[in-house]
Protein backbone atom coordinates (compact mmCIF):
# COMPACT_ATOMS: atom_id res chain seq x y z
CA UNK A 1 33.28 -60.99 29.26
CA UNK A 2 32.94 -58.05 26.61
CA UNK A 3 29.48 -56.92 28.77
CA UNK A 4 31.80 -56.47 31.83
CA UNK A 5 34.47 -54.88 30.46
CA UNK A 6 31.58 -52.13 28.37
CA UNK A 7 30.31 -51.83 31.90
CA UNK A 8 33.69 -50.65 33.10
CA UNK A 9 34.43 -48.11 30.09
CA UNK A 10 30.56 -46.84 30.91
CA UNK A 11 31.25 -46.55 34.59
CA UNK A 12 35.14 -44.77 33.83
CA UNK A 13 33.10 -42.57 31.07
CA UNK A 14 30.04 -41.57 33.36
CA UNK A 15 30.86 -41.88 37.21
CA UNK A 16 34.40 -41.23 36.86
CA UNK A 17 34.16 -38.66 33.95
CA UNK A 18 37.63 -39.92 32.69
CA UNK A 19 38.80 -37.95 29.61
CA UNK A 20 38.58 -40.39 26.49
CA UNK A 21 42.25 -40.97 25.72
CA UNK A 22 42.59 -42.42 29.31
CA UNK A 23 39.49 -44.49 28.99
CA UNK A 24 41.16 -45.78 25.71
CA UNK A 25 43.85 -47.06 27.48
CA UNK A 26 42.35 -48.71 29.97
CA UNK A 27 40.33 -50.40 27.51
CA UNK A 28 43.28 -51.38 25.49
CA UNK A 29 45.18 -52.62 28.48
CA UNK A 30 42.29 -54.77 29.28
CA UNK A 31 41.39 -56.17 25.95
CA UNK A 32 44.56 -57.27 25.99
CA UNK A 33 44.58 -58.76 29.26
CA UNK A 34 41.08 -60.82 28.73
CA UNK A 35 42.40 -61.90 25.58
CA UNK A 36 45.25 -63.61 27.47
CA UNK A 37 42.78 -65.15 29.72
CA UNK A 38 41.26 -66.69 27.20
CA UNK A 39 44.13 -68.45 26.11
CA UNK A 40 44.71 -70.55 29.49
CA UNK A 41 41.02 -70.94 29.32
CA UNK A 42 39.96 -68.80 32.61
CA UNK A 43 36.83 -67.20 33.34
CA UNK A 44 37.09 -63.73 34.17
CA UNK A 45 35.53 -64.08 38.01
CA UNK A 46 38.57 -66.72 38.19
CA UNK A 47 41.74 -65.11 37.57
CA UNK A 48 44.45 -65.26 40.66
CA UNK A 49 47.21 -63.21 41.69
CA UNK A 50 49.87 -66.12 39.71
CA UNK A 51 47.45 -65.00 36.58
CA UNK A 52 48.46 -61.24 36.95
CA UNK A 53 52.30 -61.87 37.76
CA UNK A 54 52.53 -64.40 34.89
CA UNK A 55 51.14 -61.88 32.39
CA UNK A 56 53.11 -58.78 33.53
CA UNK A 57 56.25 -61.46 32.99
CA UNK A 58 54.93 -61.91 29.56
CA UNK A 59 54.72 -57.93 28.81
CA UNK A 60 58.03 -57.64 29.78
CA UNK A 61 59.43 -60.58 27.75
CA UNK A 62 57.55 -58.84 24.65
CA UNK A 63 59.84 -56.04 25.29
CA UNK A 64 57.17 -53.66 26.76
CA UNK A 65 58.82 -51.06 28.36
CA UNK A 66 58.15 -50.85 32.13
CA UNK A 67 56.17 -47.76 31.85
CA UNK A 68 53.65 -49.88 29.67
CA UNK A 69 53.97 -52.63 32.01
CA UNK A 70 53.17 -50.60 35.15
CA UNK A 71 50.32 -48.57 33.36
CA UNK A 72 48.91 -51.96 32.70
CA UNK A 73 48.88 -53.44 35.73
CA UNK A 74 47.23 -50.18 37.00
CA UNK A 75 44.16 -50.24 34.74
CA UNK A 76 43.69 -54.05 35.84
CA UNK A 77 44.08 -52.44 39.53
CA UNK A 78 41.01 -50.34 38.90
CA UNK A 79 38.52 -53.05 36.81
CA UNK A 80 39.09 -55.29 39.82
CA UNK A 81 38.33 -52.83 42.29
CA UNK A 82 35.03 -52.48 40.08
CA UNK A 83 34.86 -55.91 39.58
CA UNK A 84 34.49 -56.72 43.47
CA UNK A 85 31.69 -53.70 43.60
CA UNK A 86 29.36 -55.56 40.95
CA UNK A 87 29.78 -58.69 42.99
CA UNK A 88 32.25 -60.71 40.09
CA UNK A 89 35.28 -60.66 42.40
CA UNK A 90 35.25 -61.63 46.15
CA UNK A 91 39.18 -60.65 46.49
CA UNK A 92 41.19 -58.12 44.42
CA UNK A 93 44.13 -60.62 42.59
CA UNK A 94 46.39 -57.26 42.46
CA UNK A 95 46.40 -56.46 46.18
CA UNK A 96 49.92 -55.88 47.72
CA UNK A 97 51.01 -56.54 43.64
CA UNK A 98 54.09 -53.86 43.49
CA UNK A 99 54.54 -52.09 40.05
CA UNK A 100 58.01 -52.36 38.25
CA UNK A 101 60.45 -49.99 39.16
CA UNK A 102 60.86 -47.56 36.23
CA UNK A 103 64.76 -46.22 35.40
CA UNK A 104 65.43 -42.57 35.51
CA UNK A 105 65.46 -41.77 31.63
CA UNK A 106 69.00 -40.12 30.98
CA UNK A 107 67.76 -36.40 29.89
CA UNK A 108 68.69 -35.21 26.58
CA UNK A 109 71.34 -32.83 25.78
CA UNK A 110 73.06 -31.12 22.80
CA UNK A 111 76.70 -31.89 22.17
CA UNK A 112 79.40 -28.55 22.27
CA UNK A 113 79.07 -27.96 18.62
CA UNK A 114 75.48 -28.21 18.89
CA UNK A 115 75.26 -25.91 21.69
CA UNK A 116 77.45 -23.56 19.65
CA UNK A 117 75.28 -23.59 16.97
CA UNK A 118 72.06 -23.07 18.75
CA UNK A 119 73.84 -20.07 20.14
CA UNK A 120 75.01 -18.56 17.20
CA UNK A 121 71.71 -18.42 15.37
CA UNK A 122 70.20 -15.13 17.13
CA UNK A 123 71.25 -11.84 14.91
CA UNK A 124 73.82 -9.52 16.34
CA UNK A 125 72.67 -6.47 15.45
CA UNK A 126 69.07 -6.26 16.06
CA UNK A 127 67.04 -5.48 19.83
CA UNK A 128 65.43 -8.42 19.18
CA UNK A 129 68.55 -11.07 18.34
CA UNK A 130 70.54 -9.11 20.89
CA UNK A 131 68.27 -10.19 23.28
CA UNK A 132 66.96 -13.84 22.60
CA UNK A 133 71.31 -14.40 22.13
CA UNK A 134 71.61 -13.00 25.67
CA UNK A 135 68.89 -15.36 27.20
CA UNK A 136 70.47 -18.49 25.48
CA UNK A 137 73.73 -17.44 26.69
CA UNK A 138 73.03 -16.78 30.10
CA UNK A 139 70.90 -19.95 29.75
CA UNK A 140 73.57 -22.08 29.42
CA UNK A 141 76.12 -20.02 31.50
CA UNK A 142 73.97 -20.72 34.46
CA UNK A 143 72.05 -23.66 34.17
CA UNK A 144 68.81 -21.98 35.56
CA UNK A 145 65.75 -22.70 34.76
CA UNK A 146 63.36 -20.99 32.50
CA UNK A 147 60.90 -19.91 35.21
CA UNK A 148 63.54 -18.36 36.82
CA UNK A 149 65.32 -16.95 33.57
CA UNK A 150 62.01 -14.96 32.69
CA UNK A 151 61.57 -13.58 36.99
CA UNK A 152 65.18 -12.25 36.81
CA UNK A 153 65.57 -8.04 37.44
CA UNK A 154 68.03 -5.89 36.39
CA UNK A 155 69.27 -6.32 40.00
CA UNK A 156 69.55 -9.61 39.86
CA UNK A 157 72.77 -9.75 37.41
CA UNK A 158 75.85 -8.35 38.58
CA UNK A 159 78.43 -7.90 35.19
CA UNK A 160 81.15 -6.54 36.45
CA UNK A 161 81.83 -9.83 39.55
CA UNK A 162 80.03 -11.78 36.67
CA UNK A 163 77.06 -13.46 38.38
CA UNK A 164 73.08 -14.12 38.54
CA UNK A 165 70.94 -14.98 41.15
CA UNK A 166 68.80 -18.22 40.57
CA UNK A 167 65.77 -18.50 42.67
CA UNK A 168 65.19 -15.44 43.75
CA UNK A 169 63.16 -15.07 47.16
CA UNK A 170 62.87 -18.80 47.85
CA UNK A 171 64.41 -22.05 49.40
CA UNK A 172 66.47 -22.04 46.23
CA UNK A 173 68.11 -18.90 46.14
CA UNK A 174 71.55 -19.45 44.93
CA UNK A 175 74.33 -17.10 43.34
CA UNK A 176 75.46 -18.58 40.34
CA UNK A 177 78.75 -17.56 38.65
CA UNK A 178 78.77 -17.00 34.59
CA UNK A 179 81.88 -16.49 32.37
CA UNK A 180 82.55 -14.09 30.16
CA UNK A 181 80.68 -14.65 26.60
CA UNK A 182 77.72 -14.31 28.55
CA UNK A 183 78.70 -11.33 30.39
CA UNK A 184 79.45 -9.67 27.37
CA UNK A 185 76.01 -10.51 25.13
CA UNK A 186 74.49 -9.31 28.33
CA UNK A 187 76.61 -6.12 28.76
CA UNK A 188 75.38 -5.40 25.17
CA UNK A 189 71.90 -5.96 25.49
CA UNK A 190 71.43 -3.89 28.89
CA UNK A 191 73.57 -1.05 27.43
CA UNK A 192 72.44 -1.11 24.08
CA UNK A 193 69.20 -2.87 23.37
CA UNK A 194 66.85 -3.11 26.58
CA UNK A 195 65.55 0.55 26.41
CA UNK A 196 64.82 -0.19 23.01
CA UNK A 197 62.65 -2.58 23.65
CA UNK A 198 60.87 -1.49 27.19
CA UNK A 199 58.35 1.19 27.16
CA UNK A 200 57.96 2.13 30.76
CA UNK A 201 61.28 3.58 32.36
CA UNK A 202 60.16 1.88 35.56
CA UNK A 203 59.65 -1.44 34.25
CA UNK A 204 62.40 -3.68 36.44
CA UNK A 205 61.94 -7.52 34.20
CA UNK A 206 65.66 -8.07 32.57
CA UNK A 207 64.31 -9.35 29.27
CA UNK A 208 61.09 -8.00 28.00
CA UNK A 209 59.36 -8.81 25.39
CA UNK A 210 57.98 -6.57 21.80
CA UNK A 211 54.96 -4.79 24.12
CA UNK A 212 57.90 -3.77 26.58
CA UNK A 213 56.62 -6.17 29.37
CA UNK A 214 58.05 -9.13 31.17
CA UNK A 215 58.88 -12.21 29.24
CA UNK A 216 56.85 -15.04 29.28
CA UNK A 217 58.10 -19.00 29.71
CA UNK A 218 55.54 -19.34 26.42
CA UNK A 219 57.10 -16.69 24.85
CA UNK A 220 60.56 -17.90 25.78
CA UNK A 221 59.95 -21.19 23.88
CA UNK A 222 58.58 -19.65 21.20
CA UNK A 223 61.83 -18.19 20.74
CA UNK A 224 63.55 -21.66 21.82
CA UNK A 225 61.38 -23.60 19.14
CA UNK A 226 62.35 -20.70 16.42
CA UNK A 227 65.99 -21.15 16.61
CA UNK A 228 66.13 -24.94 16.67
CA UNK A 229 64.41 -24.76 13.51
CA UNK A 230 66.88 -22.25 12.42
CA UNK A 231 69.63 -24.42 13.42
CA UNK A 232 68.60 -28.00 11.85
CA UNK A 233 69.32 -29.19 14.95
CA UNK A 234 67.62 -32.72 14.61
CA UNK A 235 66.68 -33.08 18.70
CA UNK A 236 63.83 -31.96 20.40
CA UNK A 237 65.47 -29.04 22.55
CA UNK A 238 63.61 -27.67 24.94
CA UNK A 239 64.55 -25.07 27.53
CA UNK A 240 65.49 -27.54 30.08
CA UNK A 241 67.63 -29.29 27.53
CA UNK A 242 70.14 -26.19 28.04
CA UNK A 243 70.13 -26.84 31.66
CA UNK A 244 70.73 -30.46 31.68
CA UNK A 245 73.51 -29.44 28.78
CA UNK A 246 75.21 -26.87 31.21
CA UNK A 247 75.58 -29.79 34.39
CA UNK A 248 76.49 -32.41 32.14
CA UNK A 249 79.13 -30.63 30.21
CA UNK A 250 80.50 -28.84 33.55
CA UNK A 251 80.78 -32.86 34.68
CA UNK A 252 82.44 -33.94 31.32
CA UNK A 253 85.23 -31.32 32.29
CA UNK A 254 85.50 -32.45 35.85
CA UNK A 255 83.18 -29.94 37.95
CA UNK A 256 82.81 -32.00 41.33
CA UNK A 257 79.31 -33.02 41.57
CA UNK A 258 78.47 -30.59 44.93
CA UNK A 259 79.41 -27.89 42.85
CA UNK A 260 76.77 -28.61 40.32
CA UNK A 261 74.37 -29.19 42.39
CA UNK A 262 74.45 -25.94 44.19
CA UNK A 263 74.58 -24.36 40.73
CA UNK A 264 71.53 -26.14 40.10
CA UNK A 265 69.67 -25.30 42.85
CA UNK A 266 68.87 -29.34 43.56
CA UNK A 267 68.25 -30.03 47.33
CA UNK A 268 68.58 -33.77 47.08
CA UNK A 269 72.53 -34.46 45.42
CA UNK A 270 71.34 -38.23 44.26
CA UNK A 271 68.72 -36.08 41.68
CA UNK A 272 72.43 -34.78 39.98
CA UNK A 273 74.09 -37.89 40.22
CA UNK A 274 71.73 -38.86 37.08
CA UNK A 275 74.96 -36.21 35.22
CA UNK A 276 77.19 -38.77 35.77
CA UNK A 277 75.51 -41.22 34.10
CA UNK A 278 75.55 -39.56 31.16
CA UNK A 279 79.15 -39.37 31.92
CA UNK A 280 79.97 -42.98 32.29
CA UNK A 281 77.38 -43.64 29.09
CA UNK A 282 79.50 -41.84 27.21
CA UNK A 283 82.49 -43.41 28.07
CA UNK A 284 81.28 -46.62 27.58
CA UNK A 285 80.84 -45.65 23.99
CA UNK A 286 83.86 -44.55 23.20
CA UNK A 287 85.05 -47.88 24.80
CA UNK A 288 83.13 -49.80 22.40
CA UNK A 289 84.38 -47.50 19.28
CA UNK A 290 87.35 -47.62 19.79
CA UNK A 291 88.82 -50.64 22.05
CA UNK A 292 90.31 -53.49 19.88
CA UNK A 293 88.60 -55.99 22.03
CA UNK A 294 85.22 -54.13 23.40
């Protein structure tokens, strides 16, 4: 059984040219699965479709979560397919076999104080602080997304109706309103601290970076990465953490969800419903805190 299942990693490492931490998981997720053969005492050329199903039930009663589960029954997808081409299978035991349906993980996102004290780490005073507190500010005013944070032109931001427009030149174009902290960091970088930091008069990017050119997403979370370490905020924050902060907090407050979804820019409203279960999460939780007989 071991000579077959060498063969396999050979033919994934040679023909398929599979990078070596996927071959190592299909090699674990086999092991394992031969292994469990050999306790009901059947031959690898042997094993049935009730052999597969059985063992995926026993993956999940072992508390393997269903993206292990589905990556599992994958790699056994792919050593029967070359177990039928070497002539050990006459039948593929996995055919019409449906993988588990994975939940929609709940994204992560910073409570208000948290958000406040992301926001408050940039310096005040400085081209540099001015500008990385505008970008988190406008950020989380608007809920875009980094791509489109870095592609925005001075033309793009109007301060004194106290908007931005997401998207810019595609399907997702959308105007997006912003309130007034962020219109004011902004006001003061743009007056103040952009020609500073831009060296050519014509250059149109909003935030630029020390060579006077256009921002980069790296750059951006560089800057991102900087101030979470700053703040001792113990959560992985990425830019899109921001962004999934600014819908759920607008639905903690009671923004209808069409609202947030054209803020958003999402075409499909059942990808912002996934707010609301943060929402109802949350109150759960405070159900079970605090209710005398939760």
């Amino acid at each position: 059984m071991n000579d077959v299942l060498y063969g396999f990693i050979d033919y994934l490492l040679y023909e398929k040219e599979l990078s070596q931490n996927t071959i190592e998981s299909y090699k674990r997720d086999l092991e394992q699965f031969i292994t469990y053969l050999s306790t009901i005492d059947t031959p690898i050329e042997q094993f049935t479709k009730t052999n597969v199903i059985k063992y995926m039930m026993i993956l999940k009663k072992r508390g393997k979560a269903t993206s292990t589960v589905s990556r599992s029954l994958a790699s056994l997808r792919s050593f029967c397919q070359y177990l039928i081409n070497i002539g050990i299978l006459n039948k593929d035991p996995t055919i019409n076999l449906k993988s588990p349906k994975q939940e929609k993980k709940l994204p992560d996102i910073l409570t208000h104080s948290e958000v406040e004290l992301l926001l408050s780490q940039p310096s005040n005073d400085t081209s540099k602080g001015v500008r990385d507190k505008a970008m988190l500010e406008l950020l989380y005013a608007a809920g875009i997304r980094v791509t489109e944070l870095v592609s925005l032109n001075l033309e793009d931001i109007n301060l004194d109706v106290g908007f931005v427009i997401g998207g810019k030149n595609s399907s997702n174009e959308r105007v997006i309103p912003i309130g007034k902290i962020s219109i004011e960091v902004l006001s003061k970088y743009i007056k103040d601290y952009r020609d500073i930091l831009i060296k050519n008069d014509n250059e149109k990017a909003l935030f630029v970076n020390y060579y006077g050119n256009r921002l980069t997403r790296q750059g951006f979370w560089k800057i991102i990465k900087y101030y979470t370490k700053k703040a001792n905020i113990d959560k992985k924050i990425t830019p899109h953490t921001l962004r999934h902060s600014f819908a759920a907090h607008l639905i903690q407050n009671g923004a209808d969800l069409k609202s947030v979804q054209e803020m958003l820019g999402h075409s499909d409203i059942s990808t912002t419903q996934i707010y609301t279960k943060i929402e109802n999460n949350k109150i759960k939780d405070v159900y079970k805190k605090n209710h005398p007989r939760a």
